[in-house]
Protein backbone atom coordinates (compact mmCIF):
# COMPACT_ATOMS: atom_id res chain seq x y z
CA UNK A 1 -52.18 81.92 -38.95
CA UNK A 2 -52.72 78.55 -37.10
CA UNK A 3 -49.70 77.14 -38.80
CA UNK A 4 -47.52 79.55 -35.76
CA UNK A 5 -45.47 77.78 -33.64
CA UNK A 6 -45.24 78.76 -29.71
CA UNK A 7 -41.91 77.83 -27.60
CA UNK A 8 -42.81 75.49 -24.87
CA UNK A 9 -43.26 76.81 -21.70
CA UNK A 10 -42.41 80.57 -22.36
CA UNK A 11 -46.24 81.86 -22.79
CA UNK A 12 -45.51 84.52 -19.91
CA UNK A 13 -42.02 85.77 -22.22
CA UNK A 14 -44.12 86.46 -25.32
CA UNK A 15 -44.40 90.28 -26.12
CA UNK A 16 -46.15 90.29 -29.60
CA UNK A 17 -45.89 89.12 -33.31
CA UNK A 18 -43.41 89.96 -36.05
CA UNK A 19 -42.68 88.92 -39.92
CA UNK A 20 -39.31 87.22 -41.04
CA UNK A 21 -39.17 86.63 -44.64
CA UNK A 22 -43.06 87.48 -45.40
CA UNK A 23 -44.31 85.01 -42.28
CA UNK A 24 -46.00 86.02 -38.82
CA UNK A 25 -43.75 84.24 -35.76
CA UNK A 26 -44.33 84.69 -32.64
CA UNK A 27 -41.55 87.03 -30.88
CA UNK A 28 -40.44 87.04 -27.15
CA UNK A 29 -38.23 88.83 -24.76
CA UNK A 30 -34.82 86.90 -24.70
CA UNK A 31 -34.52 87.81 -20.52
CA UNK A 32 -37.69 87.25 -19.79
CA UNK A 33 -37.38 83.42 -21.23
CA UNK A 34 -34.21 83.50 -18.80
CA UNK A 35 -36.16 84.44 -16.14
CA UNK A 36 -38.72 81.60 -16.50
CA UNK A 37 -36.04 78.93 -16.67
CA UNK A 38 -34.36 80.23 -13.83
CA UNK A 39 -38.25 80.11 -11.72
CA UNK A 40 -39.41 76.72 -13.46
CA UNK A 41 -36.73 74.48 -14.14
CA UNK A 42 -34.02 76.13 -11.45
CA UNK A 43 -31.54 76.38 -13.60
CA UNK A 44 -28.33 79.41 -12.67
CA UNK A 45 -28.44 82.85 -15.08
CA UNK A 46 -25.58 80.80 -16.82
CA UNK A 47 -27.43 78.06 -17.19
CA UNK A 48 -30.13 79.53 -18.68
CA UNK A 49 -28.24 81.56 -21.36
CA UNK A 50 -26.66 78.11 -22.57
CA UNK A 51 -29.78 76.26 -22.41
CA UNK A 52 -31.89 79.28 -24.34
CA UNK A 53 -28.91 79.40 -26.92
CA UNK A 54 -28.44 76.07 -27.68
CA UNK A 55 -31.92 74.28 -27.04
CA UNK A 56 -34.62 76.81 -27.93
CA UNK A 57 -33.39 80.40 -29.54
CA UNK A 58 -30.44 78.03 -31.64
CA UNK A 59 -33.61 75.59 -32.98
CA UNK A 60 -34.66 76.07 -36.59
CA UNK A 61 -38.38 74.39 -36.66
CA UNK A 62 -39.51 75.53 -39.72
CA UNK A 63 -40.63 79.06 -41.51
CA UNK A 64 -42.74 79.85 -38.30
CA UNK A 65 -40.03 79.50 -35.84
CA UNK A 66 -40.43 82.13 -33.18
CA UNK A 67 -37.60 84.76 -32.28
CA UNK A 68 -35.78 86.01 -29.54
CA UNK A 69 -35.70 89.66 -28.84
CA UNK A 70 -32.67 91.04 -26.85
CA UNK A 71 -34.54 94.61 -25.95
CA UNK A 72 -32.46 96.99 -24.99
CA UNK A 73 -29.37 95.54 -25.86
CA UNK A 74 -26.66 96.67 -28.27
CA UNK A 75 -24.83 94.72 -30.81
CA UNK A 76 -21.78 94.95 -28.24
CA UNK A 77 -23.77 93.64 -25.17
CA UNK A 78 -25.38 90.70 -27.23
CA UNK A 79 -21.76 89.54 -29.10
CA UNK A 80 -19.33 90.07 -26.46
CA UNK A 81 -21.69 88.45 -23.86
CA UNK A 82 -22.26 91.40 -21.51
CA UNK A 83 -25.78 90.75 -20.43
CA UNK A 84 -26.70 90.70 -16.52
């Protein structure tokens, strides 16, 4: 399993492993990425969101690409944007 990739910078978001398609990622907690962009790089809740969509959650490296738990969300909240 040395072949897992990690997101840069999110260690303290991770909340366990998962498999997609056969292969162990890496899984964290979509806020709690938020959260450390909004403490390390200052960015606004806004911010954040658009930066996590576009830059890391949006990026496709490869079979082991982590993902991006919304926990506690519904399909609604995720789609129609309605998170804090």
């Amino acid at each position: 399993m040395r072949d897992l990739l990690k997101a840069d910078g999110f260690d303290d978001a991770i909340i366990g492993m998962c498999q997609v398609h056969g292969e162990h990622v890496y899984a964290y907690d979509y806020e709690k990425c938020i959260e450390v962009l909004q403490r390390d790089q200052g960015f606004t809740y806004l911010d954040s969101v658009e930066y996590m969509d576009f830059n890391v959650a949006g990026a496709y490296v490869g079979k082991h690409t982590p993902v991006f738990v919304h926990i506690g969300e519904t399909e609604e909240d995720v789609i129609d944007g309605a998170t804090p």
